[in-house]
C-alpha atoms as a PDB file:
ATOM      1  CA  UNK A   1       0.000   0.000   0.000  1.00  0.00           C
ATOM      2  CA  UNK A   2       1.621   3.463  -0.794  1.00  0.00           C
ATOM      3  CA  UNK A   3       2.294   5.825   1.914  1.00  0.00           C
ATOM      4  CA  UNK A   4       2.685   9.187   0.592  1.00  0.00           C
ATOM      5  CA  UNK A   5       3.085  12.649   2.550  1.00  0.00           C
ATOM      6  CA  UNK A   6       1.063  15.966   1.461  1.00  0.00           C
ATOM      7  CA  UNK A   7       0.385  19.729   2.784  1.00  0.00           C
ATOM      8  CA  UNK A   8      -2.240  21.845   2.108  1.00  0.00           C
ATOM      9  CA  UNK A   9      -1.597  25.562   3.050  1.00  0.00           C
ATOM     10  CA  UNK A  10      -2.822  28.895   1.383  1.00  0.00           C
ATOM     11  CA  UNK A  11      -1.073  30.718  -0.579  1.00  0.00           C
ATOM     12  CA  UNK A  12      -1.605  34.477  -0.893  1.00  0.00           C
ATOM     13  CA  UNK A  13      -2.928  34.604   2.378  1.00  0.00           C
ATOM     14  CA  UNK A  14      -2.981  37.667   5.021  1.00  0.00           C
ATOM     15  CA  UNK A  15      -4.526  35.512   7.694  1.00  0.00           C
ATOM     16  CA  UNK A  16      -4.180  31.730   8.526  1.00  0.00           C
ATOM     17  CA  UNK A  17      -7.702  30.891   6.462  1.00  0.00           C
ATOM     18  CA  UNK A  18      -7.554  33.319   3.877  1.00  0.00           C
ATOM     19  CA  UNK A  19      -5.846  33.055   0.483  1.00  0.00           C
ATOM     20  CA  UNK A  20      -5.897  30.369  -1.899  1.00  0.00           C
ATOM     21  CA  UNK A  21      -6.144  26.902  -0.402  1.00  0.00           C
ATOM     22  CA  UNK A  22      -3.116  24.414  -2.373  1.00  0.00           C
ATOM     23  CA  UNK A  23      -2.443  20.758  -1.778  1.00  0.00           C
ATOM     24  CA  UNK A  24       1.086  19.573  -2.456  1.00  0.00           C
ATOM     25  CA  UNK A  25       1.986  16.173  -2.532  1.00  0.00           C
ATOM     26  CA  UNK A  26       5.213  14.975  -2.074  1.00  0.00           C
ATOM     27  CA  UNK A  27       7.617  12.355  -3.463  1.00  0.00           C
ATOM     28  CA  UNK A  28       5.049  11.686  -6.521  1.00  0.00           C
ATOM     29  CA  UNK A  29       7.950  10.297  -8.826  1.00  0.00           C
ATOM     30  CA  UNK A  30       6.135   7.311  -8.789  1.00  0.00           C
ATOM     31  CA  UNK A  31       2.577   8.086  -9.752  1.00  0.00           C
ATOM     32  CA  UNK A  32       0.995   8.012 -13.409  1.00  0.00           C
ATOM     33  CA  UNK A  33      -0.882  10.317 -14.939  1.00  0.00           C
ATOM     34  CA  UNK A  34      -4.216   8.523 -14.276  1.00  0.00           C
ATOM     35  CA  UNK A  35      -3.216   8.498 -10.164  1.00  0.00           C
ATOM     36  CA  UNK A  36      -2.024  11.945  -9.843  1.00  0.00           C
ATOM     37  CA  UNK A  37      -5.660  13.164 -11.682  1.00  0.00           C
ATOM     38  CA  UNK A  38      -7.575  10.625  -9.256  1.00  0.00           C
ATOM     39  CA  UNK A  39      -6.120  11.991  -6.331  1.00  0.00           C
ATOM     40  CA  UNK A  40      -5.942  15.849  -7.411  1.00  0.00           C
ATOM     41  CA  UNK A  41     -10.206  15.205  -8.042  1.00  0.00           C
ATOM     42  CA  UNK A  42      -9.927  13.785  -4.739  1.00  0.00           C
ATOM     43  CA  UNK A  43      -8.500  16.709  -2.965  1.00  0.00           C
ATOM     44  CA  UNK A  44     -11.046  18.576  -5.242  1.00  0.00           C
ATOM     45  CA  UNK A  45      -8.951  22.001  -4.526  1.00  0.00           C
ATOM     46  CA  UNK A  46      -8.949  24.592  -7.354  1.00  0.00           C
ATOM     47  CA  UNK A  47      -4.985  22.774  -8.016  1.00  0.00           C
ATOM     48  CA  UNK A  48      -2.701  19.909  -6.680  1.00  0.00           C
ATOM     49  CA  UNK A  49       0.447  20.231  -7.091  1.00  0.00           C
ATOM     50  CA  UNK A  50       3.154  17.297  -7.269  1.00  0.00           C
ATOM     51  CA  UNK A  51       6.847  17.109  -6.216  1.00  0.00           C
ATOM     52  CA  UNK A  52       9.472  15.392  -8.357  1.00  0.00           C
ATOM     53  CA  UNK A  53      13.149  15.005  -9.221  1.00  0.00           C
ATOM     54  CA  UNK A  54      14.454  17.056 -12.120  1.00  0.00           C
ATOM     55  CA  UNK A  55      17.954  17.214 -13.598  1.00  0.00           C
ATOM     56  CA  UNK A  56      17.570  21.173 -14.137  1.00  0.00           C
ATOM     57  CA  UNK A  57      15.812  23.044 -11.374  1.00  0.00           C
ATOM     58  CA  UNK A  58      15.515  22.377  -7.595  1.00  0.00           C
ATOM     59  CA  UNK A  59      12.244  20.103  -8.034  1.00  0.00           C
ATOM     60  CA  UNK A  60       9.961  19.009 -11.480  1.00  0.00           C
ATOM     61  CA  UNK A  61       6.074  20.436 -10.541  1.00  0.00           C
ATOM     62  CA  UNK A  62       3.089  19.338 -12.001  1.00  0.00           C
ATOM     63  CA  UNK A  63       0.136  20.672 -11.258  1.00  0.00           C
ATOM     64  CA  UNK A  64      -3.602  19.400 -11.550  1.00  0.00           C
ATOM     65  CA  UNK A  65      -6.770  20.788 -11.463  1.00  0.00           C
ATOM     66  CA  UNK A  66      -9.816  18.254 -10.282  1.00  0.00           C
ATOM     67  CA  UNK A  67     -10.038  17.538 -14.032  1.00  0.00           C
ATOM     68  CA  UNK A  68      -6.681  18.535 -16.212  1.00  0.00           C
ATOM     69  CA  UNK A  69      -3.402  19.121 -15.845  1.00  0.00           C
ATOM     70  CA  UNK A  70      -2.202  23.132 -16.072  1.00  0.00           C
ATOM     71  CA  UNK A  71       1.208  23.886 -17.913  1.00  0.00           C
ATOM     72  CA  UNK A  72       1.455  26.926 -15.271  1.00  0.00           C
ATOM     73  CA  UNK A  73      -0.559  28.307 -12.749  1.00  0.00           C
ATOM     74  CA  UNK A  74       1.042  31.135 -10.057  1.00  0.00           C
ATOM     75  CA  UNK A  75      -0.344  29.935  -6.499  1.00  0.00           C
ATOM     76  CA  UNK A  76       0.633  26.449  -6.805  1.00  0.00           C
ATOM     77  CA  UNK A  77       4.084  27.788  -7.947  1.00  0.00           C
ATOM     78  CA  UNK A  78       4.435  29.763  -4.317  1.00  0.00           C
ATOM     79  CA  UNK A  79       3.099  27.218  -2.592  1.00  0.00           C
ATOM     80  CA  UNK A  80       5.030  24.460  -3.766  1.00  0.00           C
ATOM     81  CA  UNK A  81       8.203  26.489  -3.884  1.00  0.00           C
ATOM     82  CA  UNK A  82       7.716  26.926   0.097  1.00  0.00           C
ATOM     83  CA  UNK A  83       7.579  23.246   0.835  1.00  0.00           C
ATOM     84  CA  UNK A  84      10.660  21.965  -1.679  1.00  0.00           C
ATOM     85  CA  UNK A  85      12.200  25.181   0.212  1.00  0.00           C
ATOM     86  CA  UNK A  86      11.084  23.260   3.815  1.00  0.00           C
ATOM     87  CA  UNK A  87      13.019  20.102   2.606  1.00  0.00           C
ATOM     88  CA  UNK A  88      16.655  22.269   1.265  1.00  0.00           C
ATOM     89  CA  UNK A  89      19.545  22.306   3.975  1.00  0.00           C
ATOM     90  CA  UNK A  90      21.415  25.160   2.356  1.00  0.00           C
ATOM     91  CA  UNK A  91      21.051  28.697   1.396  1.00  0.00           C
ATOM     92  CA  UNK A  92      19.606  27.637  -1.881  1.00  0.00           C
ATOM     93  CA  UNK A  93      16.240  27.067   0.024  1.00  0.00           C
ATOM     94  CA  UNK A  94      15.582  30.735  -0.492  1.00  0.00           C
ATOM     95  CA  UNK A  95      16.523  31.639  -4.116  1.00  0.00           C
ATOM     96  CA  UNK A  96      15.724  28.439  -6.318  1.00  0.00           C
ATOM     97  CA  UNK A  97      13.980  27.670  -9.907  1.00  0.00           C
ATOM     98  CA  UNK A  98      11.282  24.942 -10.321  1.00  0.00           C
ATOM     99  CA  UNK A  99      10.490  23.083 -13.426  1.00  0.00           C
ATOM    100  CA  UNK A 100       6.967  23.270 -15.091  1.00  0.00           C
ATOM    101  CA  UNK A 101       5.728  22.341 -18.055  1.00  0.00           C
ATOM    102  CA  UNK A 102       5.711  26.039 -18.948  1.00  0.00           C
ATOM    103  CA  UNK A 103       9.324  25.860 -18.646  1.00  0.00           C
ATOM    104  CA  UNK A 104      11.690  26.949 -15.622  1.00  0.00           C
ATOM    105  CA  UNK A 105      10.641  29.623 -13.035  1.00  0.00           C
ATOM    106  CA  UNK A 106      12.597  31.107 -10.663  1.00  0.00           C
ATOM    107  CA  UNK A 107      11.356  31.671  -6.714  1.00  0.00           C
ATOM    108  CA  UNK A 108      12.339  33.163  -4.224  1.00  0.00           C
ATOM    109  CA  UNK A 109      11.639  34.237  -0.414  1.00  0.00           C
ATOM    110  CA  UNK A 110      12.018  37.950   0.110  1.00  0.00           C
ATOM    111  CA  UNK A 111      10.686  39.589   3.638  1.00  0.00           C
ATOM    112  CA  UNK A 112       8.221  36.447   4.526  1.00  0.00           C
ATOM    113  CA  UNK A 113       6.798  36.588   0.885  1.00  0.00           C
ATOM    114  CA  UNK A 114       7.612  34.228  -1.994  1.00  0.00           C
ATOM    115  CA  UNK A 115       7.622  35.393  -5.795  1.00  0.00           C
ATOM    116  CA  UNK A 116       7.800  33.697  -8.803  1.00  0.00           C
ATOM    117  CA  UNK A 117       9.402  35.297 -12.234  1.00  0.00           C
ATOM    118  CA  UNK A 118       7.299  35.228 -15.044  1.00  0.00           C
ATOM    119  CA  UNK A 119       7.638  34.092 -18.037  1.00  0.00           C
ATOM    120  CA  UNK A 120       7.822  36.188 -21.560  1.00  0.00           C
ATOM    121  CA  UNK A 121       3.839  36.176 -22.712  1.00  0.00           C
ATOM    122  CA  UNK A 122       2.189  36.033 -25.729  1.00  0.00           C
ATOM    123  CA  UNK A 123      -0.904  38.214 -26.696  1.00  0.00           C
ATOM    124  CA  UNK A 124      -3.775  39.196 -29.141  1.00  0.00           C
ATOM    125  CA  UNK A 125      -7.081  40.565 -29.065  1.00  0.00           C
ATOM    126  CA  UNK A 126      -9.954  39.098 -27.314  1.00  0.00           C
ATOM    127  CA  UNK A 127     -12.830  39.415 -30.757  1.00  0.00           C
ATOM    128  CA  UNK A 128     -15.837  40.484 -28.407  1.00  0.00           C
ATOM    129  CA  UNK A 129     -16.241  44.126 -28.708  1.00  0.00           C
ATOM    130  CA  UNK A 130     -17.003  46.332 -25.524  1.00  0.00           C
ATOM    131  CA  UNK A 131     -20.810  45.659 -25.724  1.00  0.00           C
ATOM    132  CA  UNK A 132     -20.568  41.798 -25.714  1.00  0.00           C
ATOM    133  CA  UNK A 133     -17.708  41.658 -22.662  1.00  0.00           C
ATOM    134  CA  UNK A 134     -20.526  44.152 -20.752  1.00  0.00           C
ATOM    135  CA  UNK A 135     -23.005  41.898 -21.271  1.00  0.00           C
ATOM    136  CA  UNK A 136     -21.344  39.042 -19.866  1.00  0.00           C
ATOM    137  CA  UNK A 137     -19.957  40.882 -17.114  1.00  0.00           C
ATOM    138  CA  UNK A 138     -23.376  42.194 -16.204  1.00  0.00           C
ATOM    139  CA  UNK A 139     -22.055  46.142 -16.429  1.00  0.00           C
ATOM    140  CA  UNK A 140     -22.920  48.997 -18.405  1.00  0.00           C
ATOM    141  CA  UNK A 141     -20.406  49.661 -21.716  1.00  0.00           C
ATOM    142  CA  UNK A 142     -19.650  52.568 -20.148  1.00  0.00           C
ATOM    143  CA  UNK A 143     -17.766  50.546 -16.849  1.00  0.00           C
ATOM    144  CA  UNK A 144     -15.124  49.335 -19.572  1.00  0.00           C
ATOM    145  CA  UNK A 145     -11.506  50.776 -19.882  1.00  0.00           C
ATOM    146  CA  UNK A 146     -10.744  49.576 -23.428  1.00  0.00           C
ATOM    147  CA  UNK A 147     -11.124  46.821 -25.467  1.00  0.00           C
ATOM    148  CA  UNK A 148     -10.261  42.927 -23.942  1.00  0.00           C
ATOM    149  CA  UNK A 149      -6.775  41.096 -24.602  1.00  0.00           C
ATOM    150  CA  UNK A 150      -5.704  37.270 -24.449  1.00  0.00           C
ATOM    151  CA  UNK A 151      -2.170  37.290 -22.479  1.00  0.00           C
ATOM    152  CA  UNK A 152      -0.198  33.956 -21.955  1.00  0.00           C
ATOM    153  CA  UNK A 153       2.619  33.778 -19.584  1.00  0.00           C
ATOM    154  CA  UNK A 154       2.250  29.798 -19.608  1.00  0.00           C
ATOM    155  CA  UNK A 155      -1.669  30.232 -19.632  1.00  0.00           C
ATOM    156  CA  UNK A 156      -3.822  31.743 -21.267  1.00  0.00           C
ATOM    157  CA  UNK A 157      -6.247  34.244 -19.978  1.00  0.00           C
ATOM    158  CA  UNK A 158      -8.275  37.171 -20.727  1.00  0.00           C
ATOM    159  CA  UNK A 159      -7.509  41.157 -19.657  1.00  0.00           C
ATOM    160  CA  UNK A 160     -10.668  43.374 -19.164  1.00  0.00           C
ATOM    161  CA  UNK A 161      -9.868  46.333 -17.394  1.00  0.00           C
ATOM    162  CA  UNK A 162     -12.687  47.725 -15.793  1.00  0.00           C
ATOM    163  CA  UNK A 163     -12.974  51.451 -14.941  1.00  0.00           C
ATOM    164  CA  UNK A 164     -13.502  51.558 -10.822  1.00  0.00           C
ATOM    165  CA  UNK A 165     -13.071  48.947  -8.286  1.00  0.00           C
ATOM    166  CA  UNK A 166     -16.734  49.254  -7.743  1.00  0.00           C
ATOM    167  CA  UNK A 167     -17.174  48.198 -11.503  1.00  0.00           C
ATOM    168  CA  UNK A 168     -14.975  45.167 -10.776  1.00  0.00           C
ATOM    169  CA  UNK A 169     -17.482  44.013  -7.619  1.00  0.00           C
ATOM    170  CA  UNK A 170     -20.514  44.505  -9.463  1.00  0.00           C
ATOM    171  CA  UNK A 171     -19.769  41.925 -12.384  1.00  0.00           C
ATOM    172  CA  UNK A 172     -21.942  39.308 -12.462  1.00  0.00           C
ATOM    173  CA  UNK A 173     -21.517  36.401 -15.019  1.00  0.00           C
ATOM    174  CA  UNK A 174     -23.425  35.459 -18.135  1.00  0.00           C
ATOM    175  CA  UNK A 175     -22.090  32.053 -18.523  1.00  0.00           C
ATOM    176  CA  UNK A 176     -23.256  31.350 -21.765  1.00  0.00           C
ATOM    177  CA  UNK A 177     -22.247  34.934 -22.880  1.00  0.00           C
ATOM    178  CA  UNK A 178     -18.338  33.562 -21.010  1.00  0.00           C
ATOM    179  CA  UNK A 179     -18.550  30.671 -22.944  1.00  0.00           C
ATOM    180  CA  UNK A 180     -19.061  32.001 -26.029  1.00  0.00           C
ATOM    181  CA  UNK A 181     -17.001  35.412 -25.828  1.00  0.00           C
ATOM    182  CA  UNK A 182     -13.908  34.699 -23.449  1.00  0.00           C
ATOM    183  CA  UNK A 183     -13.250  30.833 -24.123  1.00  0.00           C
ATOM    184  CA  UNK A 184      -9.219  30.217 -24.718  1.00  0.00           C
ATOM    185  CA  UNK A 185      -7.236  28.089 -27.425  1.00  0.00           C
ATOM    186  CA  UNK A 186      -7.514  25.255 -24.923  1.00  0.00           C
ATOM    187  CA  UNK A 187     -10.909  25.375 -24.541  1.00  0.00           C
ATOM    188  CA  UNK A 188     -11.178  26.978 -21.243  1.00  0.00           C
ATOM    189  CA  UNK A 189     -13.982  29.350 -20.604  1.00  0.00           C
ATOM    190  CA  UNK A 190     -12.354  32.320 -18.310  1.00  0.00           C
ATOM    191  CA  UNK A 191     -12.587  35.885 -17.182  1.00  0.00           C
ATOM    192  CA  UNK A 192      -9.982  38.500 -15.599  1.00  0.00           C
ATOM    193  CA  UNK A 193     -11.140  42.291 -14.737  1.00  0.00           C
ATOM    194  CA  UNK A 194      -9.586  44.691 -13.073  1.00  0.00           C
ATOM    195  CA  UNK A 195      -9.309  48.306 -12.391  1.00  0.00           C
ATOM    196  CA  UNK A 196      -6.765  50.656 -10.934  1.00  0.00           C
ATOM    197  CA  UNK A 197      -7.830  51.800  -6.972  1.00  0.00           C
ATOM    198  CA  UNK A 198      -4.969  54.328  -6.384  1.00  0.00           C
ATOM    199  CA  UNK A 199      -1.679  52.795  -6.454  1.00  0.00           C
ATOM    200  CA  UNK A 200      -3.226  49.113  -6.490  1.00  0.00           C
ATOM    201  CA  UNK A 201      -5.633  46.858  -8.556  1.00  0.00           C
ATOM    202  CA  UNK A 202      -8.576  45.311  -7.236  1.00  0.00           C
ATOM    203  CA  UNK A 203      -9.313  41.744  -9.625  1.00  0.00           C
ATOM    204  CA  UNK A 204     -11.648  38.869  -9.644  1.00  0.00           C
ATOM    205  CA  UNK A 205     -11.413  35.614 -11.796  1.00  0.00           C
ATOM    206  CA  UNK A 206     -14.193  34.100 -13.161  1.00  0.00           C
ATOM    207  CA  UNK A 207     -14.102  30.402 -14.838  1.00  0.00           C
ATOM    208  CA  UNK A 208     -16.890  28.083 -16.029  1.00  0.00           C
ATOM    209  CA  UNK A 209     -16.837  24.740 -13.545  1.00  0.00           C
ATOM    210  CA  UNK A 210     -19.037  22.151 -15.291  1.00  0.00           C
ATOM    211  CA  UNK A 211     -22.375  21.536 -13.496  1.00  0.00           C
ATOM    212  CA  UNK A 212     -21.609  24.030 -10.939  1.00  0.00           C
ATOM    213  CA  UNK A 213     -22.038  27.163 -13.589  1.00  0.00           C
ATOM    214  CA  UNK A 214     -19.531  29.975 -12.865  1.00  0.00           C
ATOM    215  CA  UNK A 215     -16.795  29.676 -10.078  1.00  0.00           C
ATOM    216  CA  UNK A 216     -14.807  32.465  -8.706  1.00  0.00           C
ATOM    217  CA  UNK A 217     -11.206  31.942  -7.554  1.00  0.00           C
ATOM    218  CA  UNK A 218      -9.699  33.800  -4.900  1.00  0.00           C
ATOM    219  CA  UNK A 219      -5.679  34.886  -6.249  1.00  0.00           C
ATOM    220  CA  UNK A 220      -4.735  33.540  -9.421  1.00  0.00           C
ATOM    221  CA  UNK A 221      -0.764  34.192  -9.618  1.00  0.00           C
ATOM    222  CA  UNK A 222      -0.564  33.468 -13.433  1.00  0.00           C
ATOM    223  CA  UNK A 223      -3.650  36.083 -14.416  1.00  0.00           C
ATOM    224  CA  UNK A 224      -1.438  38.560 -11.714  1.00  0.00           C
ATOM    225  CA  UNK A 225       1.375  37.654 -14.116  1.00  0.00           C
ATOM    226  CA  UNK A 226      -0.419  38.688 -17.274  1.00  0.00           C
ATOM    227  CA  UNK A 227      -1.558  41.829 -15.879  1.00  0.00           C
ATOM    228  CA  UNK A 228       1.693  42.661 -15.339  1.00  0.00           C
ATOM    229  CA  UNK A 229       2.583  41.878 -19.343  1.00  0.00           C
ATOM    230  CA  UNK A 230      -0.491  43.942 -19.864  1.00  0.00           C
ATOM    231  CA  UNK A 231       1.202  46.590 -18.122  1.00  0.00           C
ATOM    232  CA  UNK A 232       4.414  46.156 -19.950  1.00  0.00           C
ATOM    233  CA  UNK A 233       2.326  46.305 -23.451  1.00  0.00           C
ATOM    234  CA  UNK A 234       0.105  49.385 -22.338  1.00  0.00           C
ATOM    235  CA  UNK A 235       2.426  51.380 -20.452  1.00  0.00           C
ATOM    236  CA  UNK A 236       6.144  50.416 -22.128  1.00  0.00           C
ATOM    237  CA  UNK A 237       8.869  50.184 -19.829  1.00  0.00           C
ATOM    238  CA  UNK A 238       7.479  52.534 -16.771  1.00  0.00           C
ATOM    239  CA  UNK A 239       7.735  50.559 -13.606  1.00  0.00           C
ATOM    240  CA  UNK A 240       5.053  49.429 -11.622  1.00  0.00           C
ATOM    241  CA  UNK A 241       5.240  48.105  -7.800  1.00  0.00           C
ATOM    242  CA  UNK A 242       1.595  47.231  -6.532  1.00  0.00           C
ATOM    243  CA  UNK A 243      -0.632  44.911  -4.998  1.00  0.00           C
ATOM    244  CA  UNK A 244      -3.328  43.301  -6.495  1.00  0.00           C
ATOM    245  CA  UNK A 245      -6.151  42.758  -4.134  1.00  0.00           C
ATOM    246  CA  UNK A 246      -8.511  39.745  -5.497  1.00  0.00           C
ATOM    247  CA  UNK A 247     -11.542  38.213  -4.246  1.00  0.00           C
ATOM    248  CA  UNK A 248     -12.116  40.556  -1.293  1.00  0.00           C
ATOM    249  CA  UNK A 249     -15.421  39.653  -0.731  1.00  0.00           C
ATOM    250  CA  UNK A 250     -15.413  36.119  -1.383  1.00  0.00           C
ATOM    251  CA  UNK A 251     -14.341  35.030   2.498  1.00  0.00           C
ATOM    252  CA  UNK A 252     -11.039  34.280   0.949  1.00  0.00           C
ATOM    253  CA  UNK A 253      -9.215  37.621   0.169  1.00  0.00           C
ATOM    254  CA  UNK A 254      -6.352  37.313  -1.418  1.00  0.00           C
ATOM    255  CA  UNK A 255      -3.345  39.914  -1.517  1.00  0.00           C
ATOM    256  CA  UNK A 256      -0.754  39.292  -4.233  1.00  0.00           C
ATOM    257  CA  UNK A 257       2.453  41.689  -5.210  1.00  0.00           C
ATOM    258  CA  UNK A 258       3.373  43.012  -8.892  1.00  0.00           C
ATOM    259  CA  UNK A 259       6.438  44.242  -9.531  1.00  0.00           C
ATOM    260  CA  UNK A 260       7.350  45.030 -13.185  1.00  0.00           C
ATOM    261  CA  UNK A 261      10.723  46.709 -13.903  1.00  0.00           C
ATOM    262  CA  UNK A 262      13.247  46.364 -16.435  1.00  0.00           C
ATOM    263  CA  UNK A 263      11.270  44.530 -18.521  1.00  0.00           C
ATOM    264  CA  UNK A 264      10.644  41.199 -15.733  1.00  0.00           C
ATOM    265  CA  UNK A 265       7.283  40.602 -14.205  1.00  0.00           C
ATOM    266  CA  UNK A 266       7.312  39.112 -10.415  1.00  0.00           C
ATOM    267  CA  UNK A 267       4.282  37.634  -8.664  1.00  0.00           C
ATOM    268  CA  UNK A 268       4.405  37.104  -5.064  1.00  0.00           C
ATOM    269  CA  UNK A 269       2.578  36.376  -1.581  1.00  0.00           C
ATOM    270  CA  UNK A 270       2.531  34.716   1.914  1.00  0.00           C
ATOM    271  CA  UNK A 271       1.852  31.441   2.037  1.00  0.00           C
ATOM    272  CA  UNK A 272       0.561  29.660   5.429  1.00  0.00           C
ATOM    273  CA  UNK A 273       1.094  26.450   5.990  1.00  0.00           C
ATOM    274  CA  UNK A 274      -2.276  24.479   8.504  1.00  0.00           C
ATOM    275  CA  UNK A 275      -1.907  21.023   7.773  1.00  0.00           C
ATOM    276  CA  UNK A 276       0.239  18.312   6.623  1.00  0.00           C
ATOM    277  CA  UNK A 277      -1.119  14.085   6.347  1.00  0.00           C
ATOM    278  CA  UNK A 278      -0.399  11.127   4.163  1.00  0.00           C
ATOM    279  CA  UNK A 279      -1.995   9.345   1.367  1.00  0.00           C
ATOM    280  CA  UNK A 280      -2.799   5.759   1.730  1.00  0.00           C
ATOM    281  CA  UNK A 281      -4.373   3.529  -0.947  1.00  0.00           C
END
């Protein structure tokens, strides 16, 4: 029978039950695809994330939703990178890269926070005009900034910026409008607003989850990471150092850091460890 250790903790969290609940499973070099999905639906978190060996970076990472696996996702990242950092006996524990199937990402633990580098994203236009994206945010036109983009940092993801923070909290999902208007090249039906509130953002992240209609997710890292392309495509090479504030009504507020500077993107926030068990089967 395999024995096999696993945490859960929150990542992007300001208080011990806030943030963005991860499970990370450990020593998973001998699971197969099939096993790793089975017990990622069995978690049934928004991701699982699994540890193994890699010949390039400090540990291989993949990560599973309760029904595919991701290429890249930004709280699993931080989360993981805090337990592979739990297990290091040297200084490396603090300054590190991980290997996804996105490709390598560097982490590291600055002032009680971890951040991930981003990757180089792709982008093009999102093909709904401004009255379509209001409908299916439930807004007036008038509550959008400018037209919609697709950015992809290692997934891809759509960037509506919204006018006010209050515009942001009053979306409420069409889903068949989301399905038909913000679905991405892997099928995925998904939605990222945002809007400037003084020096910060506030964001929510909207995704279609089967039966259950639309779900909201409390800090996505990688949409965090595209906003901060966005910012590099819309604003050129002025730097930005903010936080992104996500989900703050949800029960499960999330605060995340962007810093964009000479030309790199970083993604970061605490992540609180509550619980650690095994896996038995």
């Amino acid at each position: 029978m395999p024995v096999i250790g696993y945490h859960i903790l929150n990542v992007f969290a300001e208080t011990p039950f806030g943030g963005n609940p991860l499970a990370v499973v450990e020593q998973a070099d001998g699971l197969d695809d099939a096993t790793m999905q089975a017990i990622a639906r069995q978690f049934n978190l928004s991701e699982t994330t699994f540890i193994l060996p890699s010949h390039t970076a400090a540990a291989r990472v993949r990560i599973f939703t309760p029904t595919y696996e991701m290429p890249f996702a930004g709280h699993p990242t931080l989360g993981t990178a805090a337990v592979v950092a739990a297990g290091m006996t040297n200084a490396a524990g603090d300054h590190f890269e991980l290997e996804l199937a996105a490709g390598s990402i560097p982490v590291r633990r600055v002032d009680g926070r971890w951040r991930l580098r981003a990757n180089r994203a792709t982008h093009r236009p999102m093909e709904a005009g401004s009255a379509e994206l209001a409908a299916m945010l439930g807004v007036p036109a008038s509550s959008l900034a400018g037209p919609g983009m697709w950015l992809d940092c290692g997934t891809e993801q759509p960037m509506i910026q919204l006018r006010t923070a209050a515009d942001v909290e009053a979306c409420r999902i069409d889903a068949g409008l989301m399905a038909r208007c913000s679905t991405n090249k892997a099928g995925q039906a998904k939605t990222y607003v945002f809007a400037r509130d003084g020096n910060d953002f506030v964001a929510r992240y909207f995704w279609l989850s089967g039966a259950a209609g639309v779900a909201e997710d409390p800090g996505t890292g990688s949409a965090c990471a595209n906003l901060g392309r966005w910012w590099q495509l819309t604003h050129g090479a002025q730097p930005l150092h903010a936080n992104v504030h996500q989900a703050r009504h949800s029960g499960r507020p999330c605060l995340l850091t962007l810093d964009v500077e000479g030309g790199e993107v970083e993604v970061g926030g605490k992540v609180v460890a509550i619980g650690t068990g095994e896996l038995h089967w």
